[in-house]
C-alpha atoms as a PDB file:
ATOM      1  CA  UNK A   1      21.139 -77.899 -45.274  1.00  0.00           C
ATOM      2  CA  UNK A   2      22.449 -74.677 -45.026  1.00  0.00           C
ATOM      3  CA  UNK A   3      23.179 -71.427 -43.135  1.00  0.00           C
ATOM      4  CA  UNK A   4      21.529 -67.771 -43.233  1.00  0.00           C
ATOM      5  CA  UNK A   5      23.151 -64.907 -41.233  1.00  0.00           C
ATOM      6  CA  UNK A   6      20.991 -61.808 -39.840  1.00  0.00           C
ATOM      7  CA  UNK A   7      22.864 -58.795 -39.187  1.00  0.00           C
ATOM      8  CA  UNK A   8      21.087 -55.747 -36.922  1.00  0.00           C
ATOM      9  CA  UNK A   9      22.852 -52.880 -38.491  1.00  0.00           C
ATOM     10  CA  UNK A  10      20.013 -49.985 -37.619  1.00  0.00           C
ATOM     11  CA  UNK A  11      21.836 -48.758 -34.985  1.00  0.00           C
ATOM     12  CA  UNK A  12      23.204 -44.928 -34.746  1.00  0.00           C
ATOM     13  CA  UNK A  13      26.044 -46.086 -32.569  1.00  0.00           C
ATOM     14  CA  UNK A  14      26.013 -42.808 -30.509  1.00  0.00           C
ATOM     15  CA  UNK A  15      29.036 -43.690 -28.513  1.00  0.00           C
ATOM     16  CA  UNK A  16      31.085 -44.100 -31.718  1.00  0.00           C
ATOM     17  CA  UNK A  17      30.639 -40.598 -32.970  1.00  0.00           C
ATOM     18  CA  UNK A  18      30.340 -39.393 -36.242  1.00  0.00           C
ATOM     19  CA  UNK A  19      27.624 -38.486 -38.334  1.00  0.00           C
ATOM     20  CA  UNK A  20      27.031 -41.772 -40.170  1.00  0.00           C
ATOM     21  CA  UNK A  21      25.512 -44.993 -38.678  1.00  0.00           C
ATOM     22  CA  UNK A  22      28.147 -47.029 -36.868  1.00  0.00           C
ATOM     23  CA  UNK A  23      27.473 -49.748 -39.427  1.00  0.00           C
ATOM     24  CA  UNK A  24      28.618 -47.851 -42.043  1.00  0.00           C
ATOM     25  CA  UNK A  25      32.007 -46.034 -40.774  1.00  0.00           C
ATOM     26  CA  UNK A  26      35.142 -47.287 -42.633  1.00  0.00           C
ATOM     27  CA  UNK A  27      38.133 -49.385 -42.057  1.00  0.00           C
ATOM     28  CA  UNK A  28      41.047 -49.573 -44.375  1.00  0.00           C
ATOM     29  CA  UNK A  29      38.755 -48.031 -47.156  1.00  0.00           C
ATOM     30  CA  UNK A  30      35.271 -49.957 -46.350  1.00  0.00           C
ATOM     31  CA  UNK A  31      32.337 -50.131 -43.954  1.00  0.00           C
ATOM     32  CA  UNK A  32      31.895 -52.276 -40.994  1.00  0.00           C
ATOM     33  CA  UNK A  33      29.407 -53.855 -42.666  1.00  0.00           C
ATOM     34  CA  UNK A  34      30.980 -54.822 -46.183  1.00  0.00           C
ATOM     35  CA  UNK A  35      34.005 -56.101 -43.560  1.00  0.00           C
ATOM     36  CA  UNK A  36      31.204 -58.610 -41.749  1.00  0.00           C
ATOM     37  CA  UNK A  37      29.719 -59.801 -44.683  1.00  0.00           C
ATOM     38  CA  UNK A  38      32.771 -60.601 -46.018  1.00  0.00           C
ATOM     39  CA  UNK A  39      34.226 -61.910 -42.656  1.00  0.00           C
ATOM     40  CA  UNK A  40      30.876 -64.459 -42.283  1.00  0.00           C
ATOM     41  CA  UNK A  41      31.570 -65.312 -46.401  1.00  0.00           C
ATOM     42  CA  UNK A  42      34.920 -66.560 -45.603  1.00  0.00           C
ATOM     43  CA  UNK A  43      33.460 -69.406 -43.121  1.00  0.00           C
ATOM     44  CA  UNK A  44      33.124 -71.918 -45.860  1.00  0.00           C
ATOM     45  CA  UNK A  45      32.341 -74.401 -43.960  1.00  0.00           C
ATOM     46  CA  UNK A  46      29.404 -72.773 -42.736  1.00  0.00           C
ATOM     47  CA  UNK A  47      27.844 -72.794 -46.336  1.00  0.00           C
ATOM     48  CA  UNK A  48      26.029 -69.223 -46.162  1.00  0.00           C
ATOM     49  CA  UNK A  49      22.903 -69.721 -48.018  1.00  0.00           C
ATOM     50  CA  UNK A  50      20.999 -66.597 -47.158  1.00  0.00           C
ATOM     51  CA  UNK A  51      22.218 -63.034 -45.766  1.00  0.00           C
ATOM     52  CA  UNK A  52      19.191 -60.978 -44.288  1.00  0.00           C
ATOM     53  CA  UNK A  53      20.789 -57.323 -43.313  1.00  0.00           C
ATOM     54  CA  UNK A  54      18.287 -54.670 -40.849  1.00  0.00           C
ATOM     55  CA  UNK A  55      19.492 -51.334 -42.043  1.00  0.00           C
ATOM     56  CA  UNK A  56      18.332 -48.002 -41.027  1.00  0.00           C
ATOM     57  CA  UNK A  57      15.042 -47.234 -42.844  1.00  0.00           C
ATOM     58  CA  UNK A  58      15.368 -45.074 -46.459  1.00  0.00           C
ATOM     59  CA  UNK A  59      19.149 -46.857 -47.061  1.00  0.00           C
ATOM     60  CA  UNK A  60      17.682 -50.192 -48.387  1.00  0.00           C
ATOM     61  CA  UNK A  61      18.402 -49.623 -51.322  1.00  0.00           C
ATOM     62  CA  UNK A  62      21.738 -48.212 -51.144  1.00  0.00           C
ATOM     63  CA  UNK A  63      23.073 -51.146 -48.883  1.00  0.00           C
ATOM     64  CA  UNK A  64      21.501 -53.735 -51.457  1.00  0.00           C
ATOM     65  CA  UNK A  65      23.779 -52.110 -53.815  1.00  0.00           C
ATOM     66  CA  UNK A  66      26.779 -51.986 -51.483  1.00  0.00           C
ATOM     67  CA  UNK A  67      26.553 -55.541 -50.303  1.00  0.00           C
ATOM     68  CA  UNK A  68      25.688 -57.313 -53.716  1.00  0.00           C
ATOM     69  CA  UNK A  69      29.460 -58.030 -54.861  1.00  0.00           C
ATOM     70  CA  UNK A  70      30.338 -59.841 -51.603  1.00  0.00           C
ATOM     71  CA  UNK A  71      27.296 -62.378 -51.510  1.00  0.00           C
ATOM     72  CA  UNK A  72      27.637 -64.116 -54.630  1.00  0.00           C
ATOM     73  CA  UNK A  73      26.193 -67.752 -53.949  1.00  0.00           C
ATOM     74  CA  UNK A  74      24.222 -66.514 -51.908  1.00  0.00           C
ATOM     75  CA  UNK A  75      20.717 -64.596 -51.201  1.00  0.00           C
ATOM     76  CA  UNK A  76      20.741 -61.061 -49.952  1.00  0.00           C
ATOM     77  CA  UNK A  77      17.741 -59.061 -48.505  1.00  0.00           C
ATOM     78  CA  UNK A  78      17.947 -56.110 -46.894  1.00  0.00           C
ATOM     79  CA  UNK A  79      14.645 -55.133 -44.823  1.00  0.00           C
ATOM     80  CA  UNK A  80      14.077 -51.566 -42.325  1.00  0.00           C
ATOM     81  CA  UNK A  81      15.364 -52.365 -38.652  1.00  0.00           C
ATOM     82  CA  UNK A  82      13.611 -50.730 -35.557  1.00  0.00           C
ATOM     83  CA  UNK A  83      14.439 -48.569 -32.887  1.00  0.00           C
ATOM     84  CA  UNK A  84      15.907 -51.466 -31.050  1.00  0.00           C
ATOM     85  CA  UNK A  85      17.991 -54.676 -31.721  1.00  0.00           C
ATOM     86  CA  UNK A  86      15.651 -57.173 -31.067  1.00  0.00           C
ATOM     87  CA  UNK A  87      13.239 -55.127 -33.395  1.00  0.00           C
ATOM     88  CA  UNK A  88      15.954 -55.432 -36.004  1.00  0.00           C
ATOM     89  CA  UNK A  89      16.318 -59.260 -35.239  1.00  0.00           C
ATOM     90  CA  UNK A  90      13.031 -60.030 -35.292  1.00  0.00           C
ATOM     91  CA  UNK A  91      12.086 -58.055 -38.706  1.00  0.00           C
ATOM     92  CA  UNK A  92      14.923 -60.001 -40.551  1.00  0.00           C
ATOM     93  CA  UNK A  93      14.151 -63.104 -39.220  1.00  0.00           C
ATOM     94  CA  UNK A  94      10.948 -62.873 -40.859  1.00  0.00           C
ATOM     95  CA  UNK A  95      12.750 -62.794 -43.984  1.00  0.00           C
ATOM     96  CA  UNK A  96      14.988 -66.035 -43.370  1.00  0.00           C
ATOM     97  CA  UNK A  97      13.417 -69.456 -45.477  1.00  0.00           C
ATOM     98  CA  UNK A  98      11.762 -71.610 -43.112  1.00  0.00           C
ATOM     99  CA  UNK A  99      12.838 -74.660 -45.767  1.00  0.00           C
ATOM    100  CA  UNK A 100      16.533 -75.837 -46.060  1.00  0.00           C
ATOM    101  CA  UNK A 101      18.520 -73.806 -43.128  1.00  0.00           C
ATOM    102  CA  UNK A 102      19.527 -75.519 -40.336  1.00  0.00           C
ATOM    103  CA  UNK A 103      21.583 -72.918 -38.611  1.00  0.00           C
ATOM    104  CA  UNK A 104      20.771 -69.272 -38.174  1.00  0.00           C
ATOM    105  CA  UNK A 105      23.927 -66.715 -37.422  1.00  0.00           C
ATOM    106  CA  UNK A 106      23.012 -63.619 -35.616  1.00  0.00           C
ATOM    107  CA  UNK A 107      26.075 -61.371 -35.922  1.00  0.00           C
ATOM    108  CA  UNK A 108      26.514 -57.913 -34.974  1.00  0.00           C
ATOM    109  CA  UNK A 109      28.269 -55.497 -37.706  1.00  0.00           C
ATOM    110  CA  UNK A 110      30.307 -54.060 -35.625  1.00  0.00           C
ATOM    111  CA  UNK A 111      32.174 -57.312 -35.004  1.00  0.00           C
ATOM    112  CA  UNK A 112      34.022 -56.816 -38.474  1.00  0.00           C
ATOM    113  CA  UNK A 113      37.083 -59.032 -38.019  1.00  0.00           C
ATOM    114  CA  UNK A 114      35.679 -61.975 -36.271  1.00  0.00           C
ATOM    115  CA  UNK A 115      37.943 -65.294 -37.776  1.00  0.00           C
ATOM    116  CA  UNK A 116      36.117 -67.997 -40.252  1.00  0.00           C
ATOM    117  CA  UNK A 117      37.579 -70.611 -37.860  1.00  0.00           C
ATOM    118  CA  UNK A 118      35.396 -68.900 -34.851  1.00  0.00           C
ATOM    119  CA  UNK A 119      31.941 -68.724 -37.123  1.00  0.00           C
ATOM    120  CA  UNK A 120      32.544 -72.724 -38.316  1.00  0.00           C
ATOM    121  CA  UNK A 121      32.663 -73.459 -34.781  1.00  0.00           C
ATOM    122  CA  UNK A 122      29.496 -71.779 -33.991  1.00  0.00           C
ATOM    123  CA  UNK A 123      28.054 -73.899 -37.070  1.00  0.00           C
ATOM    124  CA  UNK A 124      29.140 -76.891 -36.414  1.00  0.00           C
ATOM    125  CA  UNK A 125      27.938 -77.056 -32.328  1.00  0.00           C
ATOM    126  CA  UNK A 126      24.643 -76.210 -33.776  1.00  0.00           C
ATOM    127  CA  UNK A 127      24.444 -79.175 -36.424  1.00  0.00           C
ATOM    128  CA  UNK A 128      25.468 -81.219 -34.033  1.00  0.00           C
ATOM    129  CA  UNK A 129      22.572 -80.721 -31.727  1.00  0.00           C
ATOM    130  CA  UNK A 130      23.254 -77.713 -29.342  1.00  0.00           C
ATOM    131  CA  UNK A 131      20.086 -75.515 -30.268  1.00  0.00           C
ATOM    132  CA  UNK A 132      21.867 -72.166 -29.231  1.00  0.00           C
ATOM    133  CA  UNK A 133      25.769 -71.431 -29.229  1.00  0.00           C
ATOM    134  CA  UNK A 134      27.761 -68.548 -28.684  1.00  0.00           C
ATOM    135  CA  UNK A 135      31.550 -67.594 -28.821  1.00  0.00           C
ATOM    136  CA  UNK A 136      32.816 -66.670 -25.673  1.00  0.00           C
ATOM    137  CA  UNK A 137      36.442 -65.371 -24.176  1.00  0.00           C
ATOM    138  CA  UNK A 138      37.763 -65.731 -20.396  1.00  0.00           C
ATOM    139  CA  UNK A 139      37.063 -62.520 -18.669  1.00  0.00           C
ATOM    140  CA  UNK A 140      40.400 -61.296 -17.770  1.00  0.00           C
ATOM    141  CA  UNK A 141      39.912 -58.062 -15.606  1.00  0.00           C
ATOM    142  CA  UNK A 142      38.976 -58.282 -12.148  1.00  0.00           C
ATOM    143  CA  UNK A 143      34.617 -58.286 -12.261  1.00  0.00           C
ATOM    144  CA  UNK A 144      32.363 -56.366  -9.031  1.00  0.00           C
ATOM    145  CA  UNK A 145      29.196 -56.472  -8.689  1.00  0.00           C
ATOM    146  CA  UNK A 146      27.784 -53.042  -7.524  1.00  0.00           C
ATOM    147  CA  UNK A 147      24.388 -51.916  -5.358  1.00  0.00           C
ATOM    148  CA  UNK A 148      22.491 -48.590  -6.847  1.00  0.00           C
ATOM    149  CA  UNK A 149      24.853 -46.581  -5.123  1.00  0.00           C
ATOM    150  CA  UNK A 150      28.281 -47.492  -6.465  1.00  0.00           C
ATOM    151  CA  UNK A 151      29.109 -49.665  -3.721  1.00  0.00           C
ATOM    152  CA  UNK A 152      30.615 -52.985  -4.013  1.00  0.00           C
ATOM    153  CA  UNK A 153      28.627 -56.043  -3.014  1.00  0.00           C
ATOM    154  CA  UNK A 154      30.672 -58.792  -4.061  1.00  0.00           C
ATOM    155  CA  UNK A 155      33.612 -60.065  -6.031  1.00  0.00           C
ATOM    156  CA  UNK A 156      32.532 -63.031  -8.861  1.00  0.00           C
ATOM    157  CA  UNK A 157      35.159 -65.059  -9.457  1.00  0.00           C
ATOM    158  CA  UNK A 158      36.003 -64.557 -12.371  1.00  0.00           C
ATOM    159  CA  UNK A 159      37.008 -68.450 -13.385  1.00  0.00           C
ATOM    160  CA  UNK A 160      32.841 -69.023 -14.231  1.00  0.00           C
ATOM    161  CA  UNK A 161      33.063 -65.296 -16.357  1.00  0.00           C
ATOM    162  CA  UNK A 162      33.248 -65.328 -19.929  1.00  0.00           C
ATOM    163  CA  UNK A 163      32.574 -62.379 -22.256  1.00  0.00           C
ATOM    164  CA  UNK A 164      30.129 -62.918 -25.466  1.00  0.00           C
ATOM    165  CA  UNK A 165      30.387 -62.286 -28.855  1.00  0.00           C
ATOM    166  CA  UNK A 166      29.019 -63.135 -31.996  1.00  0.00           C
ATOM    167  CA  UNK A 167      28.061 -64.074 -34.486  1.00  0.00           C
ATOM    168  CA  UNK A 168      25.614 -66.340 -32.421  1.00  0.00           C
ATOM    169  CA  UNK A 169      23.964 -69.408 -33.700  1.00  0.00           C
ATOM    170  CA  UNK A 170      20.715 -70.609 -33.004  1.00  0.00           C
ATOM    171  CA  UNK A 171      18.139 -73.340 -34.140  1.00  0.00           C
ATOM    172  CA  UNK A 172      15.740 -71.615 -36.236  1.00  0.00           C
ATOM    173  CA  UNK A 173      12.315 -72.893 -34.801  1.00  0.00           C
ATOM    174  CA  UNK A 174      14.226 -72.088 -31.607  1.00  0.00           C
ATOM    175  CA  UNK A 175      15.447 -68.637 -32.714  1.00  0.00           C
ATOM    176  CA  UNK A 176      11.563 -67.728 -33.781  1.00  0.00           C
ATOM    177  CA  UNK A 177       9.887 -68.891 -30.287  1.00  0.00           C
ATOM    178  CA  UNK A 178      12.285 -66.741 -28.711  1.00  0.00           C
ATOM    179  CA  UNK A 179      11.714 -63.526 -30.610  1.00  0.00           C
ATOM    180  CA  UNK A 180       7.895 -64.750 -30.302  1.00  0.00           C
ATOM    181  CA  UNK A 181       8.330 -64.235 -26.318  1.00  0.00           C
ATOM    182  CA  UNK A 182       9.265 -61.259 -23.989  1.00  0.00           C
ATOM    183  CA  UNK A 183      12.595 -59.164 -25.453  1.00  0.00           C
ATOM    184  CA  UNK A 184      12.048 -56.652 -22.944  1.00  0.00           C
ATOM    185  CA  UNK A 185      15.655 -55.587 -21.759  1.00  0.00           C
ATOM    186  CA  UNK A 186      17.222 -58.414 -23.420  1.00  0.00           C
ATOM    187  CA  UNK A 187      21.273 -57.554 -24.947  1.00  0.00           C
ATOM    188  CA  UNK A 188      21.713 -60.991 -27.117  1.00  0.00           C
ATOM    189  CA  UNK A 189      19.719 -63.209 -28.973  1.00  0.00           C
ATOM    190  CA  UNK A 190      20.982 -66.242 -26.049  1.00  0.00           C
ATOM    191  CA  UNK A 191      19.511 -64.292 -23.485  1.00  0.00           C
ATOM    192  CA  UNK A 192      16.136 -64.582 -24.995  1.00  0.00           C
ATOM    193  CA  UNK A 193      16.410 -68.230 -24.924  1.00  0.00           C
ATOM    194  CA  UNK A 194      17.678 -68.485 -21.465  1.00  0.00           C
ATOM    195  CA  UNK A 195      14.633 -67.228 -20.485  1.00  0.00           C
ATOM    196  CA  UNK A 196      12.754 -70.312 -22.388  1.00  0.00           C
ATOM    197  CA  UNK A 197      15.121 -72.441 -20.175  1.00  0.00           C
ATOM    198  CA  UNK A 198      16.896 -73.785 -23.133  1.00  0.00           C
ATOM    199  CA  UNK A 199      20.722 -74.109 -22.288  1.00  0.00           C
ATOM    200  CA  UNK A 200      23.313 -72.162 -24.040  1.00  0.00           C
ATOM    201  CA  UNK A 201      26.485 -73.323 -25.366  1.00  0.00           C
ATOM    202  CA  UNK A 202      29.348 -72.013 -25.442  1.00  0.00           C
ATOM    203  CA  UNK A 203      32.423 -72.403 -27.707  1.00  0.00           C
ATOM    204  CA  UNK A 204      36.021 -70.739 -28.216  1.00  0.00           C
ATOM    205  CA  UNK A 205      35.580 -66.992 -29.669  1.00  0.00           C
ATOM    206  CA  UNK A 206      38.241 -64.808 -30.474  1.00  0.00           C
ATOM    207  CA  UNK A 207      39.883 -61.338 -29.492  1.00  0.00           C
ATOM    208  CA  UNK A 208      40.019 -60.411 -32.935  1.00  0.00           C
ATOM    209  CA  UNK A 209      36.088 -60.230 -32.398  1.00  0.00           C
ATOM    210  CA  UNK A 210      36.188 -57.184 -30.045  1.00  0.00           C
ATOM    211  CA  UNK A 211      33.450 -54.643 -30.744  1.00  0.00           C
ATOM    212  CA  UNK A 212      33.594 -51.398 -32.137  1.00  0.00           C
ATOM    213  CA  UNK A 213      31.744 -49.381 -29.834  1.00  0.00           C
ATOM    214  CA  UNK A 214      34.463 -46.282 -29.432  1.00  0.00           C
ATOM    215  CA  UNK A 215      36.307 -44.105 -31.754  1.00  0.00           C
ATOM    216  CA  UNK A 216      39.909 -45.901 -30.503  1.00  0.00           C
ATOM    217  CA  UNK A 217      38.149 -49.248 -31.177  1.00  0.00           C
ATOM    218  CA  UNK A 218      38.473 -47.498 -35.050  1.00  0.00           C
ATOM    219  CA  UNK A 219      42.276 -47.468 -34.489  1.00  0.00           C
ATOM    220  CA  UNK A 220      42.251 -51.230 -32.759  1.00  0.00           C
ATOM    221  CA  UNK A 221      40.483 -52.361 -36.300  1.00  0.00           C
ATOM    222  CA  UNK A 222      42.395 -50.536 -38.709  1.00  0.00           C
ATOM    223  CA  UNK A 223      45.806 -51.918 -36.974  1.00  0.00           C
ATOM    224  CA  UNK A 224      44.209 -55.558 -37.105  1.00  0.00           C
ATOM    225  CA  UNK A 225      43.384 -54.885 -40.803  1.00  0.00           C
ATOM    226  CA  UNK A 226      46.667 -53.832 -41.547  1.00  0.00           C
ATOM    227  CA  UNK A 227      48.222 -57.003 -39.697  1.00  0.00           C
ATOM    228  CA  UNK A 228      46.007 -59.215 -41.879  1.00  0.00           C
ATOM    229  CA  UNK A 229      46.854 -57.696 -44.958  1.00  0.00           C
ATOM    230  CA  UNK A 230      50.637 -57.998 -43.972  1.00  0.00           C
ATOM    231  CA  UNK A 231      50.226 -61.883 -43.202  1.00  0.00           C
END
């Protein structure tokens, strides 16, 4: 059996800046996307059968050309994404086999420099039986919860907190009921099966897997890039 990976890359990623799609500003010379293809490649162990990317619509074509070189071994299809993630999601799902994948990987393009070791981990809890996983790290700042009017109601402790990442892996039967059911206001793919009761699970994620959501999170990945390259 084997593994297909979905990446929602239709956003404009307004909070980045610039004039291009967050998906496709550069890092040490190449897009955030050609950096998570090539980051979810490197998970051998995973055994990447199938890579369905949800681009912005009218640049199909170009990203089929951009990503071809880094998915050899494996099927690429690039479809439209919507207006919002779980529109993305759900449009490239419909594109992933129903016959010989196990494991689906939901991974967000802006989480470029996520490790192999963190992506086989996700994998592997999934084959053996955990129908959604994600990668998670121990919230480290102090957490409040707030009412509508900025005032503090209470202090979590932040021992139970952990913040999520992805790529996220999910059952695929499990994966489709989800998207099936009610997205509304939904931020991850987990959160959509939480709300089917299934249980999540969690496993060790990384902080090379930060997100790049602002323009010094451009800075953050081009000194990481530079560190691997140096190693």
């Amino acid at each position: 059996m084997s593994t297909a990976a979905i990446i929602p890359a239709a956003g404009l990623g307004l909070r980045l800046g610039g004039e291009a799609p967050k998906a496709f500003r550069e890092v040490g010379g190449e897009s955030l996307l050609v950096h998570a293809v090539r980051g979810l490649k490197a998970a051998t162990a995973a055994d990447l059968a199938c890579f369905v990317i949800a681009v912005p619509a009218g640049s199909e074509d170009i990203v089929l050309k951009l990503l071809e070189p880094y998915c050899e071994g494996a099927s690429l299809q690039i479809v439209a994404g919507g207006s919002e993630r779980t529109d993305s999601v759900r449009a490239a799902l419909d594109l992933v086999p129903v016959d010989g994948i196990d494991c689906v990987l939901v991974h967000d393009a802006a989480r470029s420099f996520v490790p192999p070791e963190v992506i086989d981990r996700v994998v592997a809890a999934v084959r053996s039986g955990a129908p959604a996983v994600v990668p998670v790290i121990p919230v480290t700042d102090t957490i409040k919860r707030v009412d509508q009017d900025g005032r503090v109601v209470d202090t979590p402790d932040r021992r139970a907190l952990v913040a999520v990442q992805t790529p996220q892996g999910f059952e695929p039967s499990l994966l489709r009921r989800a998207h099936a059911g009610d997205v509304a206001g939904a931020t991850d793919d987990a959160m959509l099966c939480e709300r089917l009761g299934v249980t999540v699970q969690t496993v060790e994620g990384s902080e090379d897997a930060f997100k790049v959501t602002r323009p010094r999170d451009l800075l953050l990945a081009e000194w990481l890039l530079a560190e691997r390259h140096r190693a």
